[in-house]
PDB file of N, CA and C in Angstrom:
ATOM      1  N   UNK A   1      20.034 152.156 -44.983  1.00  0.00           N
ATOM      2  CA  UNK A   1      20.874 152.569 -43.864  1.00  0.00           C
ATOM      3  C   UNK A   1      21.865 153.609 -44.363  1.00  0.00           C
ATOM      4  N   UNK A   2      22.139 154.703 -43.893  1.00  0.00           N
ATOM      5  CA  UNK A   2      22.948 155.899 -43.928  1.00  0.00           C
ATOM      6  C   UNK A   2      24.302 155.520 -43.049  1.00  0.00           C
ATOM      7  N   UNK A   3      25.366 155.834 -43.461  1.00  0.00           N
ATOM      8  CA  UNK A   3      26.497 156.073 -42.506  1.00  0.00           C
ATOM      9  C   UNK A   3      27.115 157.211 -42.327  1.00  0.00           C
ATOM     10  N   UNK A   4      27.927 157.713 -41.189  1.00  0.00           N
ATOM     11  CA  UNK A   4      28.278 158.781 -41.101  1.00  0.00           C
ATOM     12  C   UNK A   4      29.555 158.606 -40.039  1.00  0.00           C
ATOM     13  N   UNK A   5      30.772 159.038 -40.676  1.00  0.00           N
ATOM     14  CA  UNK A   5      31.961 158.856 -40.664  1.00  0.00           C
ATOM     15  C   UNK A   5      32.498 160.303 -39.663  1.00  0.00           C
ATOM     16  N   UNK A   6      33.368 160.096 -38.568  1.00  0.00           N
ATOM     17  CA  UNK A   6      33.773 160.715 -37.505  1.00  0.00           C
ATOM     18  C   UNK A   6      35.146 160.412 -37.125  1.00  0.00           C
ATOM     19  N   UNK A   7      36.044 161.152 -37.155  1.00  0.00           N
ATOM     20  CA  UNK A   7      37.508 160.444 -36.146  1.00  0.00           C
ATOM     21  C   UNK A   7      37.562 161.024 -34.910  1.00  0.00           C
ATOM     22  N   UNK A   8      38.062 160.506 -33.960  1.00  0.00           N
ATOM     23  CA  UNK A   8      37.645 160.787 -32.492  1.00  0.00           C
ATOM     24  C   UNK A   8      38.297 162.696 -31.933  1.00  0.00           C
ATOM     25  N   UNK A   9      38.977 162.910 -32.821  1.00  0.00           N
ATOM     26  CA  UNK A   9      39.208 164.391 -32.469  1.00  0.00           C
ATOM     27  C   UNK A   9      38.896 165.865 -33.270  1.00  0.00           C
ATOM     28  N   UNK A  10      37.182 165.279 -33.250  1.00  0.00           N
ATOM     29  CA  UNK A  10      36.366 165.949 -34.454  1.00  0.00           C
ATOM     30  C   UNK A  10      36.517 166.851 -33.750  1.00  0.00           C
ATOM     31  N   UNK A  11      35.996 168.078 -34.733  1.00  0.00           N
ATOM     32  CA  UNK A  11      35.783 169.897 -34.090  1.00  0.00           C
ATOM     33  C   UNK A  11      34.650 169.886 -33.589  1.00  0.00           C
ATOM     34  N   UNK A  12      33.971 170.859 -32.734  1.00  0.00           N
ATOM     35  CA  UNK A  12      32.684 171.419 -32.358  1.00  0.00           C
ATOM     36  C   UNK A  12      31.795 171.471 -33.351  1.00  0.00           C
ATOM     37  N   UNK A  13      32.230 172.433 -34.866  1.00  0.00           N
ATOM     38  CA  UNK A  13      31.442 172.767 -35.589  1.00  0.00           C
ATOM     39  C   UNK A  13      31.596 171.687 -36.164  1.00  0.00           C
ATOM     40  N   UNK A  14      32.033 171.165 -36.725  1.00  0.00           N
ATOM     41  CA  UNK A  14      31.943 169.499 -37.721  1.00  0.00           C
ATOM     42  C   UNK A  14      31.240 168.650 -37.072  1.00  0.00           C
ATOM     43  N   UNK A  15      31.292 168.342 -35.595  1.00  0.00           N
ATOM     44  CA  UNK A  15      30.621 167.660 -34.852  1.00  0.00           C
ATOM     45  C   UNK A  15      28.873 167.597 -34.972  1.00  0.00           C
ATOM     46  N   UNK A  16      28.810 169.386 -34.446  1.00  0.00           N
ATOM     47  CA  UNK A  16      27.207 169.764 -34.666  1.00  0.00           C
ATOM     48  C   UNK A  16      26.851 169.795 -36.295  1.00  0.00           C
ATOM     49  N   UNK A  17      27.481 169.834 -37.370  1.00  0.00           N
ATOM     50  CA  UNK A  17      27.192 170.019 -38.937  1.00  0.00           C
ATOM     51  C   UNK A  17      26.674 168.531 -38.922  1.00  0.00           C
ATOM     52  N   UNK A  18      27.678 167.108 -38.809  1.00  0.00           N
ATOM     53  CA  UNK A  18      27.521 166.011 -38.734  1.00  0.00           C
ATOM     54  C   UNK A  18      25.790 165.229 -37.992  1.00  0.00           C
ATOM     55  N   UNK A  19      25.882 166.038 -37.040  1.00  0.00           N
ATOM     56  CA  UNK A  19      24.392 165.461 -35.632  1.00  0.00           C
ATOM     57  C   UNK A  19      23.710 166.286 -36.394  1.00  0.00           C
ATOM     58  N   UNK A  20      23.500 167.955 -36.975  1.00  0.00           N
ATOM     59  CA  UNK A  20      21.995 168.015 -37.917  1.00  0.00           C
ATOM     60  C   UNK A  20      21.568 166.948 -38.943  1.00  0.00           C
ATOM     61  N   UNK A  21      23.273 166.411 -39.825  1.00  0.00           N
ATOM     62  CA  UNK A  21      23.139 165.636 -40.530  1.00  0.00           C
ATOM     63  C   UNK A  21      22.191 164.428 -40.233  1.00  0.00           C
ATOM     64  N   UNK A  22      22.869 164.090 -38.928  1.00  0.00           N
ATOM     65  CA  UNK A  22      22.262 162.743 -38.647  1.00  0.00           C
ATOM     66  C   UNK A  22      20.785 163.036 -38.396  1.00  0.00           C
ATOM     67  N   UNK A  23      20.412 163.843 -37.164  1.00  0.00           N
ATOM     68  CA  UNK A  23      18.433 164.218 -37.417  1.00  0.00           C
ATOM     69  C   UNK A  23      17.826 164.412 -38.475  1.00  0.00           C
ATOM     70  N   UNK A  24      18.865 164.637 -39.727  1.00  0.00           N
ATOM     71  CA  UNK A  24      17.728 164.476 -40.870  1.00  0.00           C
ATOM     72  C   UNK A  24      17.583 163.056 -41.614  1.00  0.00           C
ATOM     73  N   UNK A  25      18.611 161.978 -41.324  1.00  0.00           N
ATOM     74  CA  UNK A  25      18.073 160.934 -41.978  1.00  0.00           C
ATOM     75  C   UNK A  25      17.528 160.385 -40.750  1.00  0.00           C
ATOM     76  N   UNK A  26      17.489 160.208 -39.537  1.00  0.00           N
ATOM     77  CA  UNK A  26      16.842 159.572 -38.706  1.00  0.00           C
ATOM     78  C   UNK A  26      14.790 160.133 -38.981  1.00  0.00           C
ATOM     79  N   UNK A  27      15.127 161.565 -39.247  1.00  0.00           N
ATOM     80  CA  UNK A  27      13.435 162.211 -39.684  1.00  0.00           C
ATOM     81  C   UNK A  27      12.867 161.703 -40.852  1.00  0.00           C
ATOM     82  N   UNK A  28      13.771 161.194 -41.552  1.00  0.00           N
ATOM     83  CA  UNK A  28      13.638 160.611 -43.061  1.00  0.00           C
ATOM     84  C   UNK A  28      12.997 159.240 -42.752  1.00  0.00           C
ATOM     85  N   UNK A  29      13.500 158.381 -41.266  1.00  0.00           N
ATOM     86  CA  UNK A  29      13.225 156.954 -41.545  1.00  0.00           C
ATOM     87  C   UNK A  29      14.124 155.876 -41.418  1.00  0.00           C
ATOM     88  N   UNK A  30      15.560 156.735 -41.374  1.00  0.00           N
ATOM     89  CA  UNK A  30      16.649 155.841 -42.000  1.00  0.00           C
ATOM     90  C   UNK A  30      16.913 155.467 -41.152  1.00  0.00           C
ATOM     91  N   UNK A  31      17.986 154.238 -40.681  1.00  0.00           N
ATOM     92  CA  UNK A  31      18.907 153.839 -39.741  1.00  0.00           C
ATOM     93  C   UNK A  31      20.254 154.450 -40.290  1.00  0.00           C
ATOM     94  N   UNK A  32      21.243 154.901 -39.117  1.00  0.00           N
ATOM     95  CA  UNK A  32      21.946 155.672 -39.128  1.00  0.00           C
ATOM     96  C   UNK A  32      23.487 154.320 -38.574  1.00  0.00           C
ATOM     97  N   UNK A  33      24.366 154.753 -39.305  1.00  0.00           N
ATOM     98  CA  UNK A  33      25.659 154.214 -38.253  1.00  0.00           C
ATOM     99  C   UNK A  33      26.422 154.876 -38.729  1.00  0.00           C
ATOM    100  N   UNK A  34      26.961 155.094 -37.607  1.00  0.00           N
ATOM    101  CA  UNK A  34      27.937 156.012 -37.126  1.00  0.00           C
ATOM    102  C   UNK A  34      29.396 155.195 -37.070  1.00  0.00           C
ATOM    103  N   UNK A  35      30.613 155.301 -37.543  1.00  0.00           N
ATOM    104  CA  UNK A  35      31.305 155.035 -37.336  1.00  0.00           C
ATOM    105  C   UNK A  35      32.783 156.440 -36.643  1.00  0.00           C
ATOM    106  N   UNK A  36      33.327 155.591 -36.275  1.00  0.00           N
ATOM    107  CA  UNK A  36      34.823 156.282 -35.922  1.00  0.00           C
ATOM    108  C   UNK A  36      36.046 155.590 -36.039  1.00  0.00           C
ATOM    109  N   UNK A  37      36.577 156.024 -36.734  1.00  0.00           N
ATOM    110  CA  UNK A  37      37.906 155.915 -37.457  1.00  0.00           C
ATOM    111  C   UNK A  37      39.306 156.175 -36.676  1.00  0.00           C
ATOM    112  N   UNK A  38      40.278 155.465 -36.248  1.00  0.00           N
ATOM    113  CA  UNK A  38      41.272 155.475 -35.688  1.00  0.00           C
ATOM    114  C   UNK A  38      41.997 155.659 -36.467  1.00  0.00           C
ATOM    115  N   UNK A  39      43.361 156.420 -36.563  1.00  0.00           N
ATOM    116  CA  UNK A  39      44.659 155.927 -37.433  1.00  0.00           C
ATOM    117  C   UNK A  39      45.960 155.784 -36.702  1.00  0.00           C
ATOM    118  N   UNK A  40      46.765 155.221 -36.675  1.00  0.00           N
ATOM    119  CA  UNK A  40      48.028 155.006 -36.131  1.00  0.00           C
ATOM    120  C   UNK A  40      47.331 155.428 -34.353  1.00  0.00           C
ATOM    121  N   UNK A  41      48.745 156.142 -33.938  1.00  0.00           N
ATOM    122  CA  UNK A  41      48.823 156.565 -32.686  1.00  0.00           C
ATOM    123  C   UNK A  41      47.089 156.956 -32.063  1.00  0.00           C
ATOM    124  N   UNK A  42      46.121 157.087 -32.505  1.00  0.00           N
ATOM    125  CA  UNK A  42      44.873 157.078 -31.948  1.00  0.00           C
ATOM    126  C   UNK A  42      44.310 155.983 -31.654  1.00  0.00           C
ATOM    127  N   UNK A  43      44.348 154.941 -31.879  1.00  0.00           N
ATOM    128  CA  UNK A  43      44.461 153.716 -31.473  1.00  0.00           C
ATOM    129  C   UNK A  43      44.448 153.836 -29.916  1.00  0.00           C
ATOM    130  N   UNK A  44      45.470 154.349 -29.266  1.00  0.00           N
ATOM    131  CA  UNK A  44      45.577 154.342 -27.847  1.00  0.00           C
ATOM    132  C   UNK A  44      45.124 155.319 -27.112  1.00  0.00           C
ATOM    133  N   UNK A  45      43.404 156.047 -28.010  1.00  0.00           N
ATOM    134  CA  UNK A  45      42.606 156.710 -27.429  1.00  0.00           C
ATOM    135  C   UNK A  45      41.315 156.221 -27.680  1.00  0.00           C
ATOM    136  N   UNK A  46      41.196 154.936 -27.212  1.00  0.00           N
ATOM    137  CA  UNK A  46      40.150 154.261 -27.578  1.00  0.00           C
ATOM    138  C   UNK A  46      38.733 155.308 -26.958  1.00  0.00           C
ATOM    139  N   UNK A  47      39.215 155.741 -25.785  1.00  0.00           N
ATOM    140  CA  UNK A  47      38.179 155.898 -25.009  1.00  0.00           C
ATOM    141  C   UNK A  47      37.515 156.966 -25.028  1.00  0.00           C
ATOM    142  N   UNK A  48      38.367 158.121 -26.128  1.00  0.00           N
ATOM    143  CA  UNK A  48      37.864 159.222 -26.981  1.00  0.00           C
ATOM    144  C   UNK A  48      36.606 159.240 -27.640  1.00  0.00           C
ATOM    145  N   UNK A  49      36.820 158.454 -28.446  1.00  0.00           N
ATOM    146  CA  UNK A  49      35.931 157.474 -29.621  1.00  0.00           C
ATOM    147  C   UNK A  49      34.681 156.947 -28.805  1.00  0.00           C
ATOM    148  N   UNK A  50      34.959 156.613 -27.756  1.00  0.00           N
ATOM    149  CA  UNK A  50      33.239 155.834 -26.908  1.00  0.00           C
ATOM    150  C   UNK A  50      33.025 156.844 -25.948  1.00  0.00           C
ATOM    151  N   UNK A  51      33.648 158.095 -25.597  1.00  0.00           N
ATOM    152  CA  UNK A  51      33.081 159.144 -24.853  1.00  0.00           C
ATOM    153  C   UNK A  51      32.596 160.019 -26.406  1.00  0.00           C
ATOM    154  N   UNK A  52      32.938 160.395 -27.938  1.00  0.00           N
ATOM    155  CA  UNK A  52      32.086 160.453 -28.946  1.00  0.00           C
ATOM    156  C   UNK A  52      30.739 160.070 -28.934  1.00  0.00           C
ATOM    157  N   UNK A  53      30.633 158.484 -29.031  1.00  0.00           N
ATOM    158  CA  UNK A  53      29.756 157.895 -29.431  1.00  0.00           C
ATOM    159  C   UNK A  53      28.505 158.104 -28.547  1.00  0.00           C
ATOM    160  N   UNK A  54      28.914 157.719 -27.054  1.00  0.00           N
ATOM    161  CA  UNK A  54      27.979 158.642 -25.785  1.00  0.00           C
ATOM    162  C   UNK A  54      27.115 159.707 -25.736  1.00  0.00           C
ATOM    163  N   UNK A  55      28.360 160.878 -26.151  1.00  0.00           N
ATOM    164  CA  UNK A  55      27.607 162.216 -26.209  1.00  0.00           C
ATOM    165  C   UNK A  55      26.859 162.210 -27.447  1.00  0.00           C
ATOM    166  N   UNK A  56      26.909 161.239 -28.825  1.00  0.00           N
ATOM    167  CA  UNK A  56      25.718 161.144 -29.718  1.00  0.00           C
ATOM    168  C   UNK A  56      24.448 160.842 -29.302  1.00  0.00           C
ATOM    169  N   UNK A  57      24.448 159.654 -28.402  1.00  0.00           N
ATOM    170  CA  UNK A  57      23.519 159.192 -27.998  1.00  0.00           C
ATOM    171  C   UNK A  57      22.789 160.158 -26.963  1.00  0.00           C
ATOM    172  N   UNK A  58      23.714 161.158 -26.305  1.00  0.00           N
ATOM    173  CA  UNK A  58      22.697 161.787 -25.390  1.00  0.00           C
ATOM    174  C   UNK A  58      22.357 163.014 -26.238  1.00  0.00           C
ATOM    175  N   UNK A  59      22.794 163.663 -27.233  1.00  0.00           N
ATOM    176  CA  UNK A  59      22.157 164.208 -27.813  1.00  0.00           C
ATOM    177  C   UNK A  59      21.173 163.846 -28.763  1.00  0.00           C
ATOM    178  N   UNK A  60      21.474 162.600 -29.448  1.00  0.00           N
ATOM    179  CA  UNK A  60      19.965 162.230 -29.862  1.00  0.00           C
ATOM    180  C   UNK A  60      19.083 161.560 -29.421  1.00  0.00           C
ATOM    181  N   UNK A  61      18.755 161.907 -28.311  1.00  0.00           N
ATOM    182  CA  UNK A  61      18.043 160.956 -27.222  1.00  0.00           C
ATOM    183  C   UNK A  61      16.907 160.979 -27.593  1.00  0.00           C
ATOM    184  N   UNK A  62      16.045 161.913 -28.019  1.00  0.00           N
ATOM    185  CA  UNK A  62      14.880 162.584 -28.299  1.00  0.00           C
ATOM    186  C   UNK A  62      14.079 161.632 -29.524  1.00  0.00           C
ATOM    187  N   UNK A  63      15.439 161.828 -30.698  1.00  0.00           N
ATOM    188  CA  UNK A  63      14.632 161.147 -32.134  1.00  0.00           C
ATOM    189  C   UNK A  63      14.844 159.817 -32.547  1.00  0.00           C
ATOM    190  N   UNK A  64      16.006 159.223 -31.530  1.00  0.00           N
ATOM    191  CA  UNK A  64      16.360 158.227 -31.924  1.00  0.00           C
ATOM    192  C   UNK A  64      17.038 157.147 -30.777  1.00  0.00           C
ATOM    193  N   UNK A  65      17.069 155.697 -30.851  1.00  0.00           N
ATOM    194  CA  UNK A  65      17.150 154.740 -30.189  1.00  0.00           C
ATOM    195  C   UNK A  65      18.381 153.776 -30.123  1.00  0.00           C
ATOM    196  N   UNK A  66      18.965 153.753 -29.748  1.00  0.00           N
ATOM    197  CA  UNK A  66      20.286 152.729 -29.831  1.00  0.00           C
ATOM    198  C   UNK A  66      19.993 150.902 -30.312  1.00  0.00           C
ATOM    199  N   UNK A  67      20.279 150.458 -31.719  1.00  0.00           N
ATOM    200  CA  UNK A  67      20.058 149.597 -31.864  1.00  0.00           C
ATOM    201  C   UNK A  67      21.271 148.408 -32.102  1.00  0.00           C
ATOM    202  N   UNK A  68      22.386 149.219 -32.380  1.00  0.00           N
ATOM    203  CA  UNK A  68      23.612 148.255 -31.727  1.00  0.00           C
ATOM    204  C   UNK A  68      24.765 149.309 -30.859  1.00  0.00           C
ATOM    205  N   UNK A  69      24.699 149.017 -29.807  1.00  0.00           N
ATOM    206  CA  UNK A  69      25.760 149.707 -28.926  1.00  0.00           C
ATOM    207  C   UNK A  69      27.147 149.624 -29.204  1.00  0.00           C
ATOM    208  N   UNK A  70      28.218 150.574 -28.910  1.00  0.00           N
ATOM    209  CA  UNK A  70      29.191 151.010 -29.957  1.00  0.00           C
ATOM    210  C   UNK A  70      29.904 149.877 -29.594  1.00  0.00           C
ATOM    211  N   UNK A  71      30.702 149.305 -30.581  1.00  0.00           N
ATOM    212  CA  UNK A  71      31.509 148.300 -30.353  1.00  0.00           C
ATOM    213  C   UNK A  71      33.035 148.453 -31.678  1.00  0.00           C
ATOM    214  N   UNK A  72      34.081 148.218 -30.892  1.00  0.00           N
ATOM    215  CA  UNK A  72      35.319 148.450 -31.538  1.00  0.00           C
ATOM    216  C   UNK A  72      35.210 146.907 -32.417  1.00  0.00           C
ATOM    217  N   UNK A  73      35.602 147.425 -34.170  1.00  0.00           N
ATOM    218  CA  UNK A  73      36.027 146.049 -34.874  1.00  0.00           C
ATOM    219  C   UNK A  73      37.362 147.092 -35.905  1.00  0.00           C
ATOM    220  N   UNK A  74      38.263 146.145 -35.304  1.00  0.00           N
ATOM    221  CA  UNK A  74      39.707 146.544 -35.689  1.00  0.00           C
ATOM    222  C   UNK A  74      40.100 148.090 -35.548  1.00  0.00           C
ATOM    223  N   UNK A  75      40.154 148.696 -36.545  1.00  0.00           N
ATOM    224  CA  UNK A  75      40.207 150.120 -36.260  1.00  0.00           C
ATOM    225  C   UNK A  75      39.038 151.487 -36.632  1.00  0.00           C
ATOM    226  N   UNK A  76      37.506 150.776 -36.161  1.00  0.00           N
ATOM    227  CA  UNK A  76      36.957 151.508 -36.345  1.00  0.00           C
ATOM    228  C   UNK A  76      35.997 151.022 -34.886  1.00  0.00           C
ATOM    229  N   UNK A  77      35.437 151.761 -34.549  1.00  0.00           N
ATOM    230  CA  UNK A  77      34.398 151.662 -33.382  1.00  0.00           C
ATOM    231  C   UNK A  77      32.856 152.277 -33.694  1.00  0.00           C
ATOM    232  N   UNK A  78      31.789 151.199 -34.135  1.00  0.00           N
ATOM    233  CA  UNK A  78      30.557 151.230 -34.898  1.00  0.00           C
ATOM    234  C   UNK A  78      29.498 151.501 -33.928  1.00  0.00           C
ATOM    235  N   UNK A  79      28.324 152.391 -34.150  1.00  0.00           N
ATOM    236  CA  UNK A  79      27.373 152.403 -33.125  1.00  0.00           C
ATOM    237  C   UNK A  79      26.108 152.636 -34.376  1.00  0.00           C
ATOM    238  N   UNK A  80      24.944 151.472 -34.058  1.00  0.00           N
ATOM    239  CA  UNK A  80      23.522 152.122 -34.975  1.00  0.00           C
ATOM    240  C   UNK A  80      22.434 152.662 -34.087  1.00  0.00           C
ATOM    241  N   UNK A  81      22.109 153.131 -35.144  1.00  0.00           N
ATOM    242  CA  UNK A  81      20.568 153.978 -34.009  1.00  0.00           C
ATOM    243  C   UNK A  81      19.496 154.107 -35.555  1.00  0.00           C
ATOM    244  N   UNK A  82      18.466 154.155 -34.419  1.00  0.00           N
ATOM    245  CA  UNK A  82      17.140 153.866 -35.558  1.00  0.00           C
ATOM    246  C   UNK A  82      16.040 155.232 -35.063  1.00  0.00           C
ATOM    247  N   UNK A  83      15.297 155.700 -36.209  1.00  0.00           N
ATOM    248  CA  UNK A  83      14.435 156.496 -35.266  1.00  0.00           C
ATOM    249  C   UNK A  83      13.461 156.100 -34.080  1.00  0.00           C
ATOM    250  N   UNK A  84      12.945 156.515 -33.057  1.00  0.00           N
ATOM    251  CA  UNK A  84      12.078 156.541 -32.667  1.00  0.00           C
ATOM    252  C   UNK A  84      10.414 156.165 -32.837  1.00  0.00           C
TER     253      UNK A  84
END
């Protein structure tokens, strides 16, 4: 399993650098999780972080499958996906 680390007020380009990242271990085989990282005052943008995790999923709709749906544990909010 691969992980791949995000805080909810990623850039465009870090965003898309990160999602090629991720289509290549999902092409590899791998299971992927994705996490997102809160710190202090982001905390009370939970909903940043699961509108993130969303637009992963609809962009990797194609290669890959949602195998645990994103769920907040303390200050990180976890989502896995497996290939196709």
């Amino acid at each position: 399993m691969k992980e791949i680390k995000m805080r909810p007020n990623i850039g465009e380009h870090d965003y898309n650098f990160k999602i090629k990242h991720l289509g290549n271990f999902l092409k590899d085989g791998n299971q992927v999780k994705i996490t997102i990282m809160f710190k202090g005052r982001e905390m009370n943008y939970i909903d940043l972080g699961r509108r993130l995790l969303e637009r992963i999923i609809k962009d990797t709709n194609e290669i890959a499958k949602v195998v645990k749906e994103p769920k907040l544990e303390g200050r990180n909010m976890t989502l896995v996906l497996m290939p196709k």
